[in-house]
N, C-alpha and C. Protein backbone atom coordinates (compact mmCIF):
# COMPACT_ATOMS: atom_id res chain seq x y z
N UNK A 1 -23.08 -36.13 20.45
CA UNK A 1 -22.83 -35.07 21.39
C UNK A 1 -21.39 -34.56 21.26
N UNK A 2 -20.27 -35.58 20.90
CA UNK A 2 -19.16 -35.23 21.49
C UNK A 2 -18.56 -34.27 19.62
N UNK A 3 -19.28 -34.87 18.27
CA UNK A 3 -19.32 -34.22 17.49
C UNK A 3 -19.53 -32.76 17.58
N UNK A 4 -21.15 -32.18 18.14
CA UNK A 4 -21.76 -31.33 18.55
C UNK A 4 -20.63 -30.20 19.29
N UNK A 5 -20.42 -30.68 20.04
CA UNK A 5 -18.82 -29.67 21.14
C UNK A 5 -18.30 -29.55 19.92
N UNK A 6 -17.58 -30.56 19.50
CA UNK A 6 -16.41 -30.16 18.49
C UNK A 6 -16.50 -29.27 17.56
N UNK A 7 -17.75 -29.43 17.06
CA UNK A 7 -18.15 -28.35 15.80
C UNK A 7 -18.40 -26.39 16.36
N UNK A 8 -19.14 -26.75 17.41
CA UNK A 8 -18.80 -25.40 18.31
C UNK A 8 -17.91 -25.01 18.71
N UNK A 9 -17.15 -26.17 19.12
CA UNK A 9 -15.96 -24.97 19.68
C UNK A 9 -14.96 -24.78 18.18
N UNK A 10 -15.23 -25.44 16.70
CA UNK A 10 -14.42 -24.44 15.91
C UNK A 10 -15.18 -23.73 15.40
N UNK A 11 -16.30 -23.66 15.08
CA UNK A 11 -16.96 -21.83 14.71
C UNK A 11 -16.07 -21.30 15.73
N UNK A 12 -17.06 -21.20 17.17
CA UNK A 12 -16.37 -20.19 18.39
C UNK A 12 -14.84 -19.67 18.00
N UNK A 13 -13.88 -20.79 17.87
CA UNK A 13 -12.47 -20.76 17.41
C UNK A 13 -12.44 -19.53 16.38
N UNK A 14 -12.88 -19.94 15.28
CA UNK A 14 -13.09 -18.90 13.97
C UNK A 14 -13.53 -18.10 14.19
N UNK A 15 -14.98 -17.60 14.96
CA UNK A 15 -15.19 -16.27 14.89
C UNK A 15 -14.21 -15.74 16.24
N UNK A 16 -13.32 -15.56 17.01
CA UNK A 16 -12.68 -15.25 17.84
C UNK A 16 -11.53 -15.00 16.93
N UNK A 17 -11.12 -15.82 15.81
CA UNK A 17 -9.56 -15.53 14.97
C UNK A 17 -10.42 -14.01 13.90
N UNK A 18 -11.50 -14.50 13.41
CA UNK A 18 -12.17 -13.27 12.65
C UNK A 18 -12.17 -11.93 13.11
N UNK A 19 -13.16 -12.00 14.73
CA UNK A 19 -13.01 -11.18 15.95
C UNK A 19 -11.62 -10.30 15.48
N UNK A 20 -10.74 -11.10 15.88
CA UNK A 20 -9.39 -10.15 16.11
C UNK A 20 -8.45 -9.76 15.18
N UNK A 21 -8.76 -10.58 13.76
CA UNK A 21 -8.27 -9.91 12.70
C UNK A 21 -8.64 -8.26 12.55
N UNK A 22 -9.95 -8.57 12.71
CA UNK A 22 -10.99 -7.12 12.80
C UNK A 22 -10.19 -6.30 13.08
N UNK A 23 -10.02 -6.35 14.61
CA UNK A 23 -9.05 -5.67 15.79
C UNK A 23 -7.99 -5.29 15.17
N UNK A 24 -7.45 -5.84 14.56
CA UNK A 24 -6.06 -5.33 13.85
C UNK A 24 -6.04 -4.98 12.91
N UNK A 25 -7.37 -5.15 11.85
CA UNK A 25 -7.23 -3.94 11.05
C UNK A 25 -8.32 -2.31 11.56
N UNK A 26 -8.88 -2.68 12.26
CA UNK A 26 -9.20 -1.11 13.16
C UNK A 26 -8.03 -0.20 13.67
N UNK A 27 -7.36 -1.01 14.23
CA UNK A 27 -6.20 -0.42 15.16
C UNK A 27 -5.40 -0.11 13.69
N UNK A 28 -4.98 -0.64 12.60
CA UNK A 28 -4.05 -0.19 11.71
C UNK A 28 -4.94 1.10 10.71
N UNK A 29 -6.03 1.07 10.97
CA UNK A 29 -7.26 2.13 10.65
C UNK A 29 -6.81 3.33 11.28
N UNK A 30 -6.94 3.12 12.36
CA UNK A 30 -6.46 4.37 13.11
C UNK A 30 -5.20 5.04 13.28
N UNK A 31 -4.24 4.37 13.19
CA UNK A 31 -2.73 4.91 12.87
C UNK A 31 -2.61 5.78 11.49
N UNK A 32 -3.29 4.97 10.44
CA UNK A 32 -3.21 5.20 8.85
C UNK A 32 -3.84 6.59 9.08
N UNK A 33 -5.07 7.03 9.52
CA UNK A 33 -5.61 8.12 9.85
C UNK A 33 -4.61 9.05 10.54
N UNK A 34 -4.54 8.70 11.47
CA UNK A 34 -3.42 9.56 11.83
C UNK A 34 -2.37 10.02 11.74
N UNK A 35 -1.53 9.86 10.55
CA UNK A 35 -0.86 10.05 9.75
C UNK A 35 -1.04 10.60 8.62
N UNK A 36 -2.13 10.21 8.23
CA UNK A 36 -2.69 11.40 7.03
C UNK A 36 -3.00 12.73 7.57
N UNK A 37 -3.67 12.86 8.72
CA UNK A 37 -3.81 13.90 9.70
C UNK A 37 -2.42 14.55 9.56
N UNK A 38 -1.53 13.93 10.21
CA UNK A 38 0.00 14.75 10.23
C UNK A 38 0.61 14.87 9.33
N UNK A 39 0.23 14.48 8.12
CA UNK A 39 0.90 14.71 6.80
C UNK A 39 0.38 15.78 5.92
N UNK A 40 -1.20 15.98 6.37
CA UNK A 40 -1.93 16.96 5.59
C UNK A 40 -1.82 18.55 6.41
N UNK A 41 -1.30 18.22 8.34
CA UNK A 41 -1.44 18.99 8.70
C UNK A 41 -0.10 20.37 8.82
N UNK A 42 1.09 18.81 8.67
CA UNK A 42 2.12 19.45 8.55
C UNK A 42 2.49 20.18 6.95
N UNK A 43 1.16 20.13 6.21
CA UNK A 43 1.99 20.53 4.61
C UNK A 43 2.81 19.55 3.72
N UNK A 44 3.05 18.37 4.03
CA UNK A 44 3.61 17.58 3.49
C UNK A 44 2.95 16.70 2.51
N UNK A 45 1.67 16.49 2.74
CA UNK A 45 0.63 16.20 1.67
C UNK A 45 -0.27 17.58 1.47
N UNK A 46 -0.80 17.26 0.05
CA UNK A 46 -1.55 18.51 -0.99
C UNK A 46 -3.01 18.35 -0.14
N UNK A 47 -3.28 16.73 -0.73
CA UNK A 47 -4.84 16.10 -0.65
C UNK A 47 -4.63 14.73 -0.74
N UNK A 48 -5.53 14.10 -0.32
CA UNK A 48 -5.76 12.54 -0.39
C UNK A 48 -6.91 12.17 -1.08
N UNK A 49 -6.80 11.44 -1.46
CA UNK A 49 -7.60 10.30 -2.08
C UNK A 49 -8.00 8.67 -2.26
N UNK A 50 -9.22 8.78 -1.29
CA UNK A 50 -9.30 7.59 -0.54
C UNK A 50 -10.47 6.36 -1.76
N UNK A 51 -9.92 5.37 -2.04
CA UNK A 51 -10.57 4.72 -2.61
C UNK A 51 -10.60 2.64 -2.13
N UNK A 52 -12.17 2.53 -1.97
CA UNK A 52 -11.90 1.22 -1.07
C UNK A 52 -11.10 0.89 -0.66
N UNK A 53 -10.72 1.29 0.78
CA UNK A 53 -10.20 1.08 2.20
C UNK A 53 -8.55 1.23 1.70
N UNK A 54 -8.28 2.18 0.75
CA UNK A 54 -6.98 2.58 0.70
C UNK A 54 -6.66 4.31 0.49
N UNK A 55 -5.59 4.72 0.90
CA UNK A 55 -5.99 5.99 1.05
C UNK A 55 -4.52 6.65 0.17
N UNK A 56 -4.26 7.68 -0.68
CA UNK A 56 -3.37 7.75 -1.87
C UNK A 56 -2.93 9.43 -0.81
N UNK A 57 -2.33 9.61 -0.28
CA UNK A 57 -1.53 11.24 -0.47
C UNK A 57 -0.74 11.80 -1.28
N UNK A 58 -1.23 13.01 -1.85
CA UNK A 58 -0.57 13.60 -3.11
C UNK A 58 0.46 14.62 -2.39
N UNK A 59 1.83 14.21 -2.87
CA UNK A 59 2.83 14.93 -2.30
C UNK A 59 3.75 16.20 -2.79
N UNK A 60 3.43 15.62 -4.43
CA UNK A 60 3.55 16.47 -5.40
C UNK A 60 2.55 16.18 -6.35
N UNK A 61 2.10 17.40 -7.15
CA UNK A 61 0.62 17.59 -8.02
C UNK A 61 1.54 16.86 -9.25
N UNK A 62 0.54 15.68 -10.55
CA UNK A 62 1.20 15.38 -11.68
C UNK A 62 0.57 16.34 -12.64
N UNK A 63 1.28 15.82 -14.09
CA UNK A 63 0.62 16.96 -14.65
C UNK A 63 -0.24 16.67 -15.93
N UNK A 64 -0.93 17.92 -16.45
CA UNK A 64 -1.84 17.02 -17.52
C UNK A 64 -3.09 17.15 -16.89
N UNK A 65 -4.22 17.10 -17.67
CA UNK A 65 -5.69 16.22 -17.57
C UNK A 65 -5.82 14.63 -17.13
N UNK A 66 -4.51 14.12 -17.87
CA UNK A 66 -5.14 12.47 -18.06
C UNK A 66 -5.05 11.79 -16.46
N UNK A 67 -5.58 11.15 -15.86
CA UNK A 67 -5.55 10.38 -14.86
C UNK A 67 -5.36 8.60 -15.63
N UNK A 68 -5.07 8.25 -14.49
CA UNK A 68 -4.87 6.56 -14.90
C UNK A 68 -6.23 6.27 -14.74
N UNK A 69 -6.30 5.17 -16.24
CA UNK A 69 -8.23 4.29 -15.58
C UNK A 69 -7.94 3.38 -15.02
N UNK A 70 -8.67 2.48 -14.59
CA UNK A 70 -9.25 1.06 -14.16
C UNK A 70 -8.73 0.51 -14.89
N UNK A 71 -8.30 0.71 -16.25
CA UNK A 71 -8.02 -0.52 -17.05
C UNK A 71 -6.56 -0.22 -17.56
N UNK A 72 -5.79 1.06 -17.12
CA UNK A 72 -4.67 1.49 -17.78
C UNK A 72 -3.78 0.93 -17.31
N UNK A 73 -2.74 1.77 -17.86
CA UNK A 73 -0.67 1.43 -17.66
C UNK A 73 -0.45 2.60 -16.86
N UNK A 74 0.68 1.72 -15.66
CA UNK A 74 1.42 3.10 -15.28
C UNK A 74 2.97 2.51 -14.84
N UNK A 75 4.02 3.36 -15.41
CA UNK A 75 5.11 3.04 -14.73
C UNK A 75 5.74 3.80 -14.05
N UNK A 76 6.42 3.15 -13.04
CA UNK A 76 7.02 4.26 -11.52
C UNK A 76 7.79 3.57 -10.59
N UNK A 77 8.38 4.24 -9.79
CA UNK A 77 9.36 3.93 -8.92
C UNK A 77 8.92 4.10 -7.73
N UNK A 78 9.25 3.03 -6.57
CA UNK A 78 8.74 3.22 -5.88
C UNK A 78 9.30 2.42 -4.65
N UNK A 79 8.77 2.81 -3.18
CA UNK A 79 9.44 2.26 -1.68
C UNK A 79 8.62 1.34 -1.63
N UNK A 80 8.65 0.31 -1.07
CA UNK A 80 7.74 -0.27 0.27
C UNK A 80 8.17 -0.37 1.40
N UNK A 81 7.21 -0.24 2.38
CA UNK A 81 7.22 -0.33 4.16
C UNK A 81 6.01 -0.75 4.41
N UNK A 82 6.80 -1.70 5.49
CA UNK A 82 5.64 -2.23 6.48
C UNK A 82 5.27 -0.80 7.24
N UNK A 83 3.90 -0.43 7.76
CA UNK A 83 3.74 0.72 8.33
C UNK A 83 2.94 0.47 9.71
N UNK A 84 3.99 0.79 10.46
CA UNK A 84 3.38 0.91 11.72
C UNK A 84 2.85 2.07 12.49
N UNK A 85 2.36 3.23 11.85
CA UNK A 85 2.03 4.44 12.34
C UNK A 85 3.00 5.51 11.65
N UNK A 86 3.87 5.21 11.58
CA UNK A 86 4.92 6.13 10.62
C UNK A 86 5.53 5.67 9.65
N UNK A 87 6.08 6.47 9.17
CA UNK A 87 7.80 6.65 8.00
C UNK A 87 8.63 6.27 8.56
N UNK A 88 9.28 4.93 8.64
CA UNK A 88 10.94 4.53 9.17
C UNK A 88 11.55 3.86 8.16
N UNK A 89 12.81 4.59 7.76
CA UNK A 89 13.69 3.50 6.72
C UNK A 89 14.05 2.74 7.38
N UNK A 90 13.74 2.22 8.79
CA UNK A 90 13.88 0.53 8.84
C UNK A 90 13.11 -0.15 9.12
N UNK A 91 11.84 0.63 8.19
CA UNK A 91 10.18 -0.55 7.79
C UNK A 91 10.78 -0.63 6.46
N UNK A 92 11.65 -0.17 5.63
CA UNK A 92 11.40 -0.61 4.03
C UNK A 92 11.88 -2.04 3.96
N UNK A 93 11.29 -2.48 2.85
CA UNK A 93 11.35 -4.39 2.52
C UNK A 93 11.78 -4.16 1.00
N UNK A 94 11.61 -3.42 -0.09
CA UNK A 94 11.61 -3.36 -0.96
C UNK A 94 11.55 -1.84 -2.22
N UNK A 95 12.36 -1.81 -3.05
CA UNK A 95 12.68 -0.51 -3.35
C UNK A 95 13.00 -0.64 -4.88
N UNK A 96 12.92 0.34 -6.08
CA UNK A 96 13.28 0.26 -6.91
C UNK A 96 13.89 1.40 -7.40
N UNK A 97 13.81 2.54 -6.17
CA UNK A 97 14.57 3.87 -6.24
C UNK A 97 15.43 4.02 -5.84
N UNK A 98 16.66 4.29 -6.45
CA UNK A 98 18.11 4.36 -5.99
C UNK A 98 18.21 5.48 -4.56
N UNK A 99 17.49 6.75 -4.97
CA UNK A 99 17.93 7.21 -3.88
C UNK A 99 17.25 7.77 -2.73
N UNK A 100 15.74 6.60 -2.82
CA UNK A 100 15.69 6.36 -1.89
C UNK A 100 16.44 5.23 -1.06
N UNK A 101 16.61 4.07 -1.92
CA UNK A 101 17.80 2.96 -1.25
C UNK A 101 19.11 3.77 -0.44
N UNK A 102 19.47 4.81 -1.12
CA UNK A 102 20.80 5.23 -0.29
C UNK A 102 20.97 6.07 0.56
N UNK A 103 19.52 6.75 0.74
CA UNK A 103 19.50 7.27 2.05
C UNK A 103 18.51 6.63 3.05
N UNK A 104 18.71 5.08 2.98
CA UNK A 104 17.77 3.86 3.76
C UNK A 104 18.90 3.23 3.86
N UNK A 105 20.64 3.60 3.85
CA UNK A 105 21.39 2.91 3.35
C UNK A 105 21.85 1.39 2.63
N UNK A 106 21.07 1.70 1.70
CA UNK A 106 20.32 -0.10 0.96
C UNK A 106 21.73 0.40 -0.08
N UNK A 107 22.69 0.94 0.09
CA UNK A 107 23.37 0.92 -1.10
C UNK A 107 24.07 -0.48 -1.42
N UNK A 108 24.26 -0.70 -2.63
CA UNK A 108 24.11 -1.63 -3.40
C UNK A 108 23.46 -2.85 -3.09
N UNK A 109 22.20 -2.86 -2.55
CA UNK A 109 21.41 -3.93 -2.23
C UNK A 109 19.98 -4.14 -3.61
N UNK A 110 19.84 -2.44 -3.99
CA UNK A 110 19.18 -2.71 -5.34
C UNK A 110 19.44 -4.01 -6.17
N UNK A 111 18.71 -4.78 -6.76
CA UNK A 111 19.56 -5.46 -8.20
C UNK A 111 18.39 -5.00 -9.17
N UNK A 112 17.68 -4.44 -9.10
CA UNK A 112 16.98 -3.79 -10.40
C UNK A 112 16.27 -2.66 -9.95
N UNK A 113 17.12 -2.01 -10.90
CA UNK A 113 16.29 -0.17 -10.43
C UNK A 113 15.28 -0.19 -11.46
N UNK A 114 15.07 -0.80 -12.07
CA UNK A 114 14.58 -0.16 -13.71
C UNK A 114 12.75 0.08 -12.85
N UNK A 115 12.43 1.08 -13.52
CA UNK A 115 11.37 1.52 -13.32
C UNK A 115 10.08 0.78 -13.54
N UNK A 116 9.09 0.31 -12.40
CA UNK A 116 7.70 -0.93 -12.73
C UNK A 116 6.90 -0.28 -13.71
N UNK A 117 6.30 -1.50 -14.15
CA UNK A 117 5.02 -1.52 -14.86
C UNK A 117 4.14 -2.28 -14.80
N UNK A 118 3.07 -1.56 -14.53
CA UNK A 118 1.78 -2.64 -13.94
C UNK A 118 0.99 -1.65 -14.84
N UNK A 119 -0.12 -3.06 -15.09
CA UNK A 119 -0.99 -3.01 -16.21
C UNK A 119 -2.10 -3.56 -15.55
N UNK A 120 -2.91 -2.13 -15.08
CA UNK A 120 -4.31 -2.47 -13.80
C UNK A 120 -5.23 -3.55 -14.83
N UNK A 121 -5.65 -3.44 -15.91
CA UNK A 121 -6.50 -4.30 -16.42
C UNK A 121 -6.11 -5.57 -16.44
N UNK A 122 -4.91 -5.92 -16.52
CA UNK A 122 -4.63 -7.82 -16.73
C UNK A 122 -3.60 -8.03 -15.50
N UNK A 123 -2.61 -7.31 -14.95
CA UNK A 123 -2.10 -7.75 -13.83
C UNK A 123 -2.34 -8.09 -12.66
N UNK A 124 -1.91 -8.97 -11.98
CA UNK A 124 -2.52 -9.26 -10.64
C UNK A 124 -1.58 -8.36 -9.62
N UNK A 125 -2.56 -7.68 -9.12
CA UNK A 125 -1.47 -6.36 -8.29
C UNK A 125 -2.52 -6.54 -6.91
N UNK A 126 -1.98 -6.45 -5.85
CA UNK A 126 -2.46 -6.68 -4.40
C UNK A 126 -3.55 -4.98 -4.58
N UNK A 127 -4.58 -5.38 -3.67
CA UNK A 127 -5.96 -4.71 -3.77
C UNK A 127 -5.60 -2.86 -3.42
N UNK A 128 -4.68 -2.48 -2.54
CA UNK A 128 -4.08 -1.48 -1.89
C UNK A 128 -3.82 -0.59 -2.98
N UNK A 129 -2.44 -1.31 -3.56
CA UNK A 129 -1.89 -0.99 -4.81
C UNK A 129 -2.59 -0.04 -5.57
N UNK A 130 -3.84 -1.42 -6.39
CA UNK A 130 -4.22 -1.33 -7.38
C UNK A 130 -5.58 -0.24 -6.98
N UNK A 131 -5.51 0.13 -5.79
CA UNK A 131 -6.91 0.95 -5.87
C UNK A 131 -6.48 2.42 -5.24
N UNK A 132 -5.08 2.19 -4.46
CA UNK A 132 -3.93 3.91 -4.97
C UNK A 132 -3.37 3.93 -5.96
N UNK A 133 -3.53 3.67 -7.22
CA UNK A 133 -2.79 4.26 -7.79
C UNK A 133 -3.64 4.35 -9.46
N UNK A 134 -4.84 3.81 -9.11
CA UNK A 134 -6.22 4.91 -9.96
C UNK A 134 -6.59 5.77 -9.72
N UNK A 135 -6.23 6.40 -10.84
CA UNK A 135 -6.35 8.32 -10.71
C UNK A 135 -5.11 8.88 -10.38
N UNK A 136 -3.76 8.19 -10.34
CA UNK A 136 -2.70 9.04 -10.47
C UNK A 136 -2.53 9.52 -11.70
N UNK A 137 -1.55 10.94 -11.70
CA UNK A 137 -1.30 11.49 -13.55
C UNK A 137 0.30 11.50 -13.09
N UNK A 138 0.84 11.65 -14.49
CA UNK A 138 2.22 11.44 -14.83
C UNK A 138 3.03 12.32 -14.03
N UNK A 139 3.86 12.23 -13.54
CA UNK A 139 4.53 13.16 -12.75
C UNK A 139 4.47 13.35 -11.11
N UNK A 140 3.35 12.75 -10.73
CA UNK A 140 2.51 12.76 -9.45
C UNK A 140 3.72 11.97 -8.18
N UNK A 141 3.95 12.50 -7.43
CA UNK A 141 4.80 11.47 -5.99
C UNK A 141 3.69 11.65 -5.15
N UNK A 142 3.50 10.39 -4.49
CA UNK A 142 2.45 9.73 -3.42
C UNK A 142 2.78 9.19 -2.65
N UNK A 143 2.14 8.92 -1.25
CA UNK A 143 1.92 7.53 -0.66
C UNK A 143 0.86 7.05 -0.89
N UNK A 144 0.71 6.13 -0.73
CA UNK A 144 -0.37 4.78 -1.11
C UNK A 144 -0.30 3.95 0.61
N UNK A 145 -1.20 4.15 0.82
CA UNK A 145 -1.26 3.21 2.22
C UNK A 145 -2.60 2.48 2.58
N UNK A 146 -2.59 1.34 3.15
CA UNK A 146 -4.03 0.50 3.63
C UNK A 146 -3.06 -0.03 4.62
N UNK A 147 -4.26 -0.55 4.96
CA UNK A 147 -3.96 -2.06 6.02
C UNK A 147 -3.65 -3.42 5.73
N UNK A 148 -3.57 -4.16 6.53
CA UNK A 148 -3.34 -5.64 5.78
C UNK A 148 -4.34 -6.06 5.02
N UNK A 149 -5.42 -5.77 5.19
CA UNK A 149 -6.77 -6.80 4.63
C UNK A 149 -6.48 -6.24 3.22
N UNK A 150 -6.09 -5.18 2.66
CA UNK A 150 -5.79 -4.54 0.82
C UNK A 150 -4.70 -5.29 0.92
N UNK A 151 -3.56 -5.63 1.52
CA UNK A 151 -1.84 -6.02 1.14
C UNK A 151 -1.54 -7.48 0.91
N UNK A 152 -1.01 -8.16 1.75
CA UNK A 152 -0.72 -9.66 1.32
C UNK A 152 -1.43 -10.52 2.21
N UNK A 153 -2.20 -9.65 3.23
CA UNK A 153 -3.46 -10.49 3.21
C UNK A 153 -2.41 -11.76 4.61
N UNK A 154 -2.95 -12.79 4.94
CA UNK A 154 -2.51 -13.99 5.49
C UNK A 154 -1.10 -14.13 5.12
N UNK A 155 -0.86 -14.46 4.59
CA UNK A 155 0.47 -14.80 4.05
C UNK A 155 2.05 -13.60 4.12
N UNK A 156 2.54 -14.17 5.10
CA UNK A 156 3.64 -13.69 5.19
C UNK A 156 4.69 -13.63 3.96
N UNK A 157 4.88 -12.58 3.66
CA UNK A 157 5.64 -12.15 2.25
C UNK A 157 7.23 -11.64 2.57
N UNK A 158 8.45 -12.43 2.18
CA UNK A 158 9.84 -12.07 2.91
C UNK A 158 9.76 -12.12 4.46
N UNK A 159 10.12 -10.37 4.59
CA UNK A 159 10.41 -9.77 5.86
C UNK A 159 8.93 -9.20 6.25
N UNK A 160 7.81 -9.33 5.54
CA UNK A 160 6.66 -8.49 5.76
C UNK A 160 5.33 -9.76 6.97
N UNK A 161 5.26 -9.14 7.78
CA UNK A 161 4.50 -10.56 8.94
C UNK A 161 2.94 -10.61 7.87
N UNK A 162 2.37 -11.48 7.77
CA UNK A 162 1.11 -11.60 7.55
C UNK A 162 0.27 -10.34 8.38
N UNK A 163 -0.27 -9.96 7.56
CA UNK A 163 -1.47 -9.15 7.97
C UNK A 163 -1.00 -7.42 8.34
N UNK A 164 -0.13 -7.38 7.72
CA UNK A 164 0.70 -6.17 7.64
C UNK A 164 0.25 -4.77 7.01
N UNK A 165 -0.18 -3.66 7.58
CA UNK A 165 -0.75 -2.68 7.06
C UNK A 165 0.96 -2.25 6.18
N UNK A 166 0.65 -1.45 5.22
CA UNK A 166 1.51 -1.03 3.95
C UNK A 166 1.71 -0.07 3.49
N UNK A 167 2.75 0.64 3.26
CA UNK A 167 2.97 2.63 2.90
C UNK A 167 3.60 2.04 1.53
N UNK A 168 3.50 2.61 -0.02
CA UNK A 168 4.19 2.63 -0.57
C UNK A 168 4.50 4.15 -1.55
N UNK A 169 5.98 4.65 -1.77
CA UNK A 169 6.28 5.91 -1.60
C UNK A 169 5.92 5.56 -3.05
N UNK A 170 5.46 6.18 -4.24
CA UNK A 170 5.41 6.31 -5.47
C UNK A 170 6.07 7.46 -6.43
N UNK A 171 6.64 7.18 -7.33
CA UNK A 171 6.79 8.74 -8.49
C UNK A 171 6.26 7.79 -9.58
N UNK A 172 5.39 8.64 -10.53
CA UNK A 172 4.90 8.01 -11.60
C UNK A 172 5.50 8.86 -12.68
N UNK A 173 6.29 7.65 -13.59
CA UNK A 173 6.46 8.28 -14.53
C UNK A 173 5.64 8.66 -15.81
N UNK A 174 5.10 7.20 -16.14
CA UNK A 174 3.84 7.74 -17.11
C UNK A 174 2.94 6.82 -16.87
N UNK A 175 1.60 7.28 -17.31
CA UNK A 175 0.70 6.45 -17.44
C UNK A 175 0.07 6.16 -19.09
N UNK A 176 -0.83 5.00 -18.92
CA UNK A 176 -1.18 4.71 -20.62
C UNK A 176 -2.58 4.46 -20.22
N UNK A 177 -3.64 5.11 -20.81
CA UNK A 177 -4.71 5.08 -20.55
C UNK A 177 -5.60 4.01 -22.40
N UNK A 178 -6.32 3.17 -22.30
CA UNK A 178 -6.40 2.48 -23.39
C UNK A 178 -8.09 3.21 -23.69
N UNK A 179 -7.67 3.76 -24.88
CA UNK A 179 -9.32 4.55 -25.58
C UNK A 179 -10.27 3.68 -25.58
């Protein structure tokens, strides 16, 4: 019997922590929306492009035919922020653009500007990421935004709390698409 309780009350436990994860990524659902709303409404985004539970705003058009595949290269510069409904340079955690760092006043807090490269077919890139930034073309500036359940997930990363919905500002410089 006294097994019996115990085992119920941790399902109950679990689905109540499940329950409210939910809750918090609905509620970060709805902010993310609403911000694309004010970004598309104010002219500041072109179009979006939403791909499993992440959503890409095109801020400037890239150029070319080629889009990035599933399996390609792309390198670019780029913000991160924790996103709580908006744009605040004091959500950024991480940066590899100088000037965005210096008007976030991160000056000299950079130690490597050099421009990323992630390689969607063999790198391990958090789910958000890797599913804004298929179908960018060379030249393209974006946001890239989801919720926590695409980002780091449980695990508290630095300054970023576990379960943290995510904006990241992008410029792509090129992409490598493999024939």
């Amino acid at each position: 019997m006294k097994k019996t309780l115990i085992s119920l009350l941790a399902v109950l436990s679990l689905a109540s922590c499940n329950q409210q994860l939910q809750m918090t990524y609905d509620s970060q659902d709805k902010k993310i929306n609403s911000f694309i709303a004010s970004q598309l409404s104010s002219g500041a985004a072109k179009r979006v492009y939403v791909n499993e539970g992440c959503s890409r705003l095109v801020l400037e058009e890239g150029e070319g035919p080629d889009s990035l595949s599933a399996e390609g290269k792309v390198t670019f510069r780029y913000a991160a922020y924790t996103f709580t409904g908006s744009l605040s340079k004091n959500n950024l955690f991480d940066t590899n653009d100088e000037e965005i760092a210096a008007s976030s006043g991160w000056n000299g807090i950079v130690t490597d500007n050099s421009a990323r490269t992630l390689d969607l077919g063999t790198d391990k890139v958090m789910a958000g990421l890797r599913n804004g930034l298929y179908g960018v073309k060379k030249g393209q500036v974006c946001y890239i935004v989801f919720n926590g359940k695409y980002g780091f997930g449980s695990k508290p990363i630095g300054t970023v709390a576990s379960n943290s919905a995510l904006l990241y500002h992008i410029k792509v410089e090129s992409i490598e698409n493999r024939n």
